[in-house]
C-alpha atoms as a PDB file:
ATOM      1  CA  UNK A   1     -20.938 -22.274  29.450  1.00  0.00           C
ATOM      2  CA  UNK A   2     -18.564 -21.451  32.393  1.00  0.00           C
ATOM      3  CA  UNK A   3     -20.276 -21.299  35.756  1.00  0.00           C
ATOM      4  CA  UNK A   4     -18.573 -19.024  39.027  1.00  0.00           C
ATOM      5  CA  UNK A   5     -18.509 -19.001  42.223  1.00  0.00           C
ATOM      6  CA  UNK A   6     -20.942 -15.777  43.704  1.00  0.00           C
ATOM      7  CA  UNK A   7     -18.905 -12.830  44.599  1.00  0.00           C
ATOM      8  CA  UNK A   8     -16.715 -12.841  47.752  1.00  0.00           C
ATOM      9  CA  UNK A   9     -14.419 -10.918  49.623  1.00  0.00           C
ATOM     10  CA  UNK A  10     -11.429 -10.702  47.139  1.00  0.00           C
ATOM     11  CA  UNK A  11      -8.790 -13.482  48.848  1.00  0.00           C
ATOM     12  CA  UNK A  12      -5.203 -13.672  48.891  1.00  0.00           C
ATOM     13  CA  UNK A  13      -4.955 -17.348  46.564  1.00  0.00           C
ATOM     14  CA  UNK A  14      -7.454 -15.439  43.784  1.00  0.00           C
ATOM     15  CA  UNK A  15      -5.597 -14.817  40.617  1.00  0.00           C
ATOM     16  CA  UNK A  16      -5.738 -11.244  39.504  1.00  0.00           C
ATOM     17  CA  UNK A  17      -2.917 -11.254  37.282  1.00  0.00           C
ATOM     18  CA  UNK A  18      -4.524 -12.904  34.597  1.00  0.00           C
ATOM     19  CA  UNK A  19      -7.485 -10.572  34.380  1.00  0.00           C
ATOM     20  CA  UNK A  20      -8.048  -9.037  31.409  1.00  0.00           C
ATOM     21  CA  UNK A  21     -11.624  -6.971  30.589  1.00  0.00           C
ATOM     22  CA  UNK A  22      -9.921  -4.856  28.123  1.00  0.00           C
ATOM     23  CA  UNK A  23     -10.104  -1.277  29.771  1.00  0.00           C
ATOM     24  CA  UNK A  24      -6.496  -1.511  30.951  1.00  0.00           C
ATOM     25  CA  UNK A  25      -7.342   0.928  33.878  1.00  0.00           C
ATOM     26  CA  UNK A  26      -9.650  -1.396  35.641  1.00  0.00           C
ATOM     27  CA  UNK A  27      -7.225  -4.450  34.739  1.00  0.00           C
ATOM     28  CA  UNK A  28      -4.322  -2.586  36.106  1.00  0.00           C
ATOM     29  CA  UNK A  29      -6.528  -1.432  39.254  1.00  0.00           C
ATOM     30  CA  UNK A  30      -6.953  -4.964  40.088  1.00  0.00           C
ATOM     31  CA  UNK A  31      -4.010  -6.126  39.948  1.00  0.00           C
ATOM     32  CA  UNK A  32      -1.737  -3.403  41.948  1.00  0.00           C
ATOM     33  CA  UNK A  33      -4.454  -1.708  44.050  1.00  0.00           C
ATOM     34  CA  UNK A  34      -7.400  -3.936  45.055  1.00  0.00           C
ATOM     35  CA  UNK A  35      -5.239  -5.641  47.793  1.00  0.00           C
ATOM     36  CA  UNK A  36      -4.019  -2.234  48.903  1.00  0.00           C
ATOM     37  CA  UNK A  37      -6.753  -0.407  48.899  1.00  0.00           C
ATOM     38  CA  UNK A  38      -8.321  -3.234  51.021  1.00  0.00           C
ATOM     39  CA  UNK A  39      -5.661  -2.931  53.837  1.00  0.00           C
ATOM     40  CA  UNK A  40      -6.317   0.447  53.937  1.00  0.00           C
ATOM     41  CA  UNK A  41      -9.594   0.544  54.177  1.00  0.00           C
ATOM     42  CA  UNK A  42     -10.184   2.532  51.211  1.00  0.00           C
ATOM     43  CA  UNK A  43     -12.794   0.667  49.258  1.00  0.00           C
ATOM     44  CA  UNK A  44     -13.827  -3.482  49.592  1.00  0.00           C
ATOM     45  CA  UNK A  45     -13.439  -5.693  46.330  1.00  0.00           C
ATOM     46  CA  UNK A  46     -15.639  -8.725  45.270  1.00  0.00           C
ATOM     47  CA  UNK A  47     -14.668 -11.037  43.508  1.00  0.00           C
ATOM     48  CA  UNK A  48     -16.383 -13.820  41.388  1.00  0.00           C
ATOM     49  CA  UNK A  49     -13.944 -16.754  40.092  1.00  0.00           C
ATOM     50  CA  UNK A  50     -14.521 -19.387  37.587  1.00  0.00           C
ATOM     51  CA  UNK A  51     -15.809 -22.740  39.104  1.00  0.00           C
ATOM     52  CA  UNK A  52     -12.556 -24.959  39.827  1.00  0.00           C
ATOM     53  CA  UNK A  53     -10.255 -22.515  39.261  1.00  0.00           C
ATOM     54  CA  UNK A  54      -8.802 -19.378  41.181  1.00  0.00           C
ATOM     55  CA  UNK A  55      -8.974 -17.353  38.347  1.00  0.00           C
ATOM     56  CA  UNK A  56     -11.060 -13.984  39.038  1.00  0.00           C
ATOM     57  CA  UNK A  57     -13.263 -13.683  36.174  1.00  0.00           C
ATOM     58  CA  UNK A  58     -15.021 -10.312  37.279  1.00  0.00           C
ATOM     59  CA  UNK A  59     -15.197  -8.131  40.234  1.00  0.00           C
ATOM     60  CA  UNK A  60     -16.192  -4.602  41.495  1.00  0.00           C
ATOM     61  CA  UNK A  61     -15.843  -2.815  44.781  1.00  0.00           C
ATOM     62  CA  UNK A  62     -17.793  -0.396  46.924  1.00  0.00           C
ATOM     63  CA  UNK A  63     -16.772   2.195  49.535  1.00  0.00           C
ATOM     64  CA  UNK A  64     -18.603   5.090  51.569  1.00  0.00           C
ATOM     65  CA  UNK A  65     -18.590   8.862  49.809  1.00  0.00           C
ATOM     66  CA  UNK A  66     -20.531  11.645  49.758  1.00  0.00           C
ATOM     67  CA  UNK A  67     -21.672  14.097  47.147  1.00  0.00           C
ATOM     68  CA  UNK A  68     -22.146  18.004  48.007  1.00  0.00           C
ATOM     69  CA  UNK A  69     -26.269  18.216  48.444  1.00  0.00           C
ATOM     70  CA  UNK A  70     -26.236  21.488  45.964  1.00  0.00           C
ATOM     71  CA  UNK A  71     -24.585  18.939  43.122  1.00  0.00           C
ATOM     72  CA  UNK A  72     -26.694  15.945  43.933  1.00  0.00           C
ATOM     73  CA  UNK A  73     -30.364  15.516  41.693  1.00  0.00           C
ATOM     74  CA  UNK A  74     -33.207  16.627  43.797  1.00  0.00           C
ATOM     75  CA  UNK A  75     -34.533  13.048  44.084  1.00  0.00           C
ATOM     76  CA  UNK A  76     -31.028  12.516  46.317  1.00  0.00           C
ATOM     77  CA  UNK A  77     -30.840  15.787  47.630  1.00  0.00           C
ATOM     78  CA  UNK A  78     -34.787  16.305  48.990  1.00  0.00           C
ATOM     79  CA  UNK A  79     -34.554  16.022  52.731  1.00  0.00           C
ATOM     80  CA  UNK A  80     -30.664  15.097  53.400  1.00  0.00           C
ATOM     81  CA  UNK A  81     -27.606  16.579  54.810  1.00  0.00           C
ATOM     82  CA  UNK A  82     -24.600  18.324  53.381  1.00  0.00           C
ATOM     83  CA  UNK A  83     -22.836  16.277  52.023  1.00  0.00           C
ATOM     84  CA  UNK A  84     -25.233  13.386  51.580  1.00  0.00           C
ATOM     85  CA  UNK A  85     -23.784  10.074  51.937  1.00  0.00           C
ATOM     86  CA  UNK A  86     -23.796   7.331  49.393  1.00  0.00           C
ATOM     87  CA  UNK A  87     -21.976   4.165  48.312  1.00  0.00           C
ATOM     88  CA  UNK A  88     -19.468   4.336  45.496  1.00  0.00           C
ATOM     89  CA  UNK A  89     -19.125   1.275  43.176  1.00  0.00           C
ATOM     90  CA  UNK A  90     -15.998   2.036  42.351  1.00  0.00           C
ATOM     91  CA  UNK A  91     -15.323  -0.396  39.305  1.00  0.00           C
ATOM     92  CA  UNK A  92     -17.013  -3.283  38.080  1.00  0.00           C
ATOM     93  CA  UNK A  93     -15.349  -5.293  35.431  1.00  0.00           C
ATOM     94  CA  UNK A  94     -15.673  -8.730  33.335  1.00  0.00           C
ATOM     95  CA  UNK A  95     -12.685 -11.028  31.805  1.00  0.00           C
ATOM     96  CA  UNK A  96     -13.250 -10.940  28.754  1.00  0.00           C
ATOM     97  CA  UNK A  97     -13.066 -14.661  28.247  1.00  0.00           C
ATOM     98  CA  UNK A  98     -16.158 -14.493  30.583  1.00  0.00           C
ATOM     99  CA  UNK A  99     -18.405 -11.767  28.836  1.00  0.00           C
ATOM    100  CA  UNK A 100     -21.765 -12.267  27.527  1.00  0.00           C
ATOM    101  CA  UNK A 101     -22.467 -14.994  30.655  1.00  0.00           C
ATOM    102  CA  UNK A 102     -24.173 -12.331  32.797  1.00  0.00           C
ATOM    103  CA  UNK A 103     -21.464 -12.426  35.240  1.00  0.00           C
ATOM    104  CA  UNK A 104     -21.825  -8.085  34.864  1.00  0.00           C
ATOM    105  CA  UNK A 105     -25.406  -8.115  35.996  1.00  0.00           C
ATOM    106  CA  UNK A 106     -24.716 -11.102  38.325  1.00  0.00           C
ATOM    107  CA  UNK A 107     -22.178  -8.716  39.927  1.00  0.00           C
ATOM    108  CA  UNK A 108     -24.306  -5.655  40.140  1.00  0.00           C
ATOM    109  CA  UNK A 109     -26.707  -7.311  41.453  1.00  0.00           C
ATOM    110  CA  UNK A 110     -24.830  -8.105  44.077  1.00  0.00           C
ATOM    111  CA  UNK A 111     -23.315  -5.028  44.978  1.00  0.00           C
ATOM    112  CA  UNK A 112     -26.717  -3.790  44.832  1.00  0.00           C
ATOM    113  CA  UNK A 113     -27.706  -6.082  47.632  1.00  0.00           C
ATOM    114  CA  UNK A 114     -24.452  -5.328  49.724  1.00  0.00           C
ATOM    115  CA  UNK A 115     -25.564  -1.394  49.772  1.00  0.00           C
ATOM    116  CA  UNK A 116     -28.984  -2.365  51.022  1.00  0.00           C
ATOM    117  CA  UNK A 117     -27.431  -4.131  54.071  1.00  0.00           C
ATOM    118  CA  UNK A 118     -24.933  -1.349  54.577  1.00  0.00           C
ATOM    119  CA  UNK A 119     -27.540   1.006  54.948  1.00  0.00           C
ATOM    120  CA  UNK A 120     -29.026  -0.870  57.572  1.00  0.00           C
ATOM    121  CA  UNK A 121     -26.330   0.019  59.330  1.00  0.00           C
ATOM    122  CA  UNK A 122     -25.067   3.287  58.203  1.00  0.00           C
ATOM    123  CA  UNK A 123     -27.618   6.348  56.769  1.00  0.00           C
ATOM    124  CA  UNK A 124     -26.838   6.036  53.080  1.00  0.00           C
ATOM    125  CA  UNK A 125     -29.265   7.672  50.477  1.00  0.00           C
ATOM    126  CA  UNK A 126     -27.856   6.354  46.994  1.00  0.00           C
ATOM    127  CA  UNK A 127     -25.513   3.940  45.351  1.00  0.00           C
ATOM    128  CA  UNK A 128     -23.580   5.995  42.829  1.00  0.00           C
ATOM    129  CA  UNK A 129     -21.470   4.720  39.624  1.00  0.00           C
ATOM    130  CA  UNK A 130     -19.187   6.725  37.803  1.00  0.00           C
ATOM    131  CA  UNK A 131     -19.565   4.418  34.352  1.00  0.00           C
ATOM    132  CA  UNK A 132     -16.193   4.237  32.507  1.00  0.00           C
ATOM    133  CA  UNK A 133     -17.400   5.203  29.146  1.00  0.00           C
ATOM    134  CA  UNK A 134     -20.865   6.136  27.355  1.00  0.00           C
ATOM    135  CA  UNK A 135     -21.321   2.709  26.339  1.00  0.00           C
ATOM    136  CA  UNK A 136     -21.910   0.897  29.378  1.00  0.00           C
ATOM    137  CA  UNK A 137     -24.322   3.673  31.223  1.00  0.00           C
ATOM    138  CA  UNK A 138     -27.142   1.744  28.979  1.00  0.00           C
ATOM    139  CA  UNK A 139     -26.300  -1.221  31.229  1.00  0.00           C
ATOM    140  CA  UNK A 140     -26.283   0.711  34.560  1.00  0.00           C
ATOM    141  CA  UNK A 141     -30.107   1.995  33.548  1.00  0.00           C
ATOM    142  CA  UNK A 142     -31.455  -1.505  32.812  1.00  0.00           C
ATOM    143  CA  UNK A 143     -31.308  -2.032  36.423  1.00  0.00           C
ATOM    144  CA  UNK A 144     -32.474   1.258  37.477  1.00  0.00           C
ATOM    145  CA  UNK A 145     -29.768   3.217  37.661  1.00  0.00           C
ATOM    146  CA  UNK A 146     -30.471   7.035  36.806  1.00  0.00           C
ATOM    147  CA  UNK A 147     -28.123   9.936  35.284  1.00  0.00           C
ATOM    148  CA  UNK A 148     -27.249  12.926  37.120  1.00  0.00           C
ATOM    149  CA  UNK A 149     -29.349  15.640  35.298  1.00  0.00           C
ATOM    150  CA  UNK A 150     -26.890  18.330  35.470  1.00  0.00           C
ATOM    151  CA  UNK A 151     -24.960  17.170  32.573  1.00  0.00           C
ATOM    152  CA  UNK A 152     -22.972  14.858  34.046  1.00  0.00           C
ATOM    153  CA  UNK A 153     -24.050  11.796  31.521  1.00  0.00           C
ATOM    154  CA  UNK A 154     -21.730   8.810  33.017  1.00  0.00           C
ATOM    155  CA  UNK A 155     -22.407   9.509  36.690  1.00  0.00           C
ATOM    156  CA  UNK A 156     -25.651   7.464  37.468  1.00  0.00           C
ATOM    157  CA  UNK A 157     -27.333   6.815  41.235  1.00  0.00           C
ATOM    158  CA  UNK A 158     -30.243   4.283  42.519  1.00  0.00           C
ATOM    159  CA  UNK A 159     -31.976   5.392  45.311  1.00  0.00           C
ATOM    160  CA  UNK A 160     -31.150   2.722  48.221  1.00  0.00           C
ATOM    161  CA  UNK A 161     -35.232   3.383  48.661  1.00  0.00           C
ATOM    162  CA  UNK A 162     -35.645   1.879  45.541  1.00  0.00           C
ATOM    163  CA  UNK A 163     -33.463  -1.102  45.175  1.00  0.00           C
ATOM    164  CA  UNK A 164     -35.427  -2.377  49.016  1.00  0.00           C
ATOM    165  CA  UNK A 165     -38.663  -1.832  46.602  1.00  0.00           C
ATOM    166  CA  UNK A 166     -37.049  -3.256  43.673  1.00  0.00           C
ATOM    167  CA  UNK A 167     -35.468  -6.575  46.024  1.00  0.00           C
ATOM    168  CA  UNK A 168     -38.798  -6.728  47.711  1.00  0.00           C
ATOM    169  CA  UNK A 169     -40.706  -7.288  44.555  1.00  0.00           C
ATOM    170  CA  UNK A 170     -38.056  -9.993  43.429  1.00  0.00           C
ATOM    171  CA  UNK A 171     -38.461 -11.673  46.801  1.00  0.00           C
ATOM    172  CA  UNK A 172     -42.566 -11.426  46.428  1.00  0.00           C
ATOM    173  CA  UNK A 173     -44.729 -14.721  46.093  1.00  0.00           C
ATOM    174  CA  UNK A 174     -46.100 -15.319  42.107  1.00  0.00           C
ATOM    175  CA  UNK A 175     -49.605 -15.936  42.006  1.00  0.00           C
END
């Protein structure tokens, strides 16, 4: 079974054009608008490559939003500003040559963790997903994730008060 390196900052010697997860919007979003959108300061990309190689075998990437207070669930919305702020993970995608290895929960995980210490220092309430189709939202809840109740089925959030409950339980001595 392959083993990777744990996500970093996306680097100029990774190779992107290789990637393939199947969804051609998230392999085509890697390869012609990671970089950009890095430079810009639009969103940051992490990327997790296959042990002695440069090839990226998955990635997502976060930036800051907001969502309007009056669309947001009440669990978001109860005591916060209009708009509320949030991080966005953005995309999150696995080579297929590299699925089934947990490198998707492996990079959740870890985009999970890089919201907590954002928070610290900017007010964020939520990390919010907007999942690419009805079949990976299953995936999203496993680790907490929640739908929107208005309807909107493939927009999820976790509560950044959570995951610091969830991360502090992980991090909690066994007896």
């Amino acid at each position: 079974m392959p083993q990777y390196h744990r996500p970093r900052p996306l680097a100029v010697g990774d190779v992107v054009s290789e990637f393939d997860c199947g969804i051609e919007v998230l392999d085509r979003w890697l390869r012609g608008w990671a970089r950009h959108n890095e430079a810009a300061g639009g969103s940051r990309t992490y990327a997790s490559v296959a042990t002695g190689t440069d090839r990226v075998a998955g990635y997502y990437c976060l930036s800051a939003s907001s969502i309007v207070r009056g669309e947001a669930p009440g669990a978001v919305a109860r005591s916060m500003p209009d708009p509320i702020p949030v991080a966005l993970l953005g995309r999150l995608a696995v080579d297929r040559r590299d699925a089934g290895a947990g490198l998707g929960a492996s990079l959740l995980q870890d985009a999970v963790r890089r919201a907590i210490q954002a928070s610290e220092t900017l007010g964020m309430r939520a990390l919010i997903v907007n999942a690419k189709d009805d079949d990976v939202v299953p995936f999203y809840e496993r680790f907490g994730f929640r739908r929107f109740p208005d309807g909107s089925e493939r927009i999820l959030f976790l509560k950044i008060a959570d995951a610091l409950k969830t991360a502090a339980a992980l991090t909690r001595p066994t007896r």
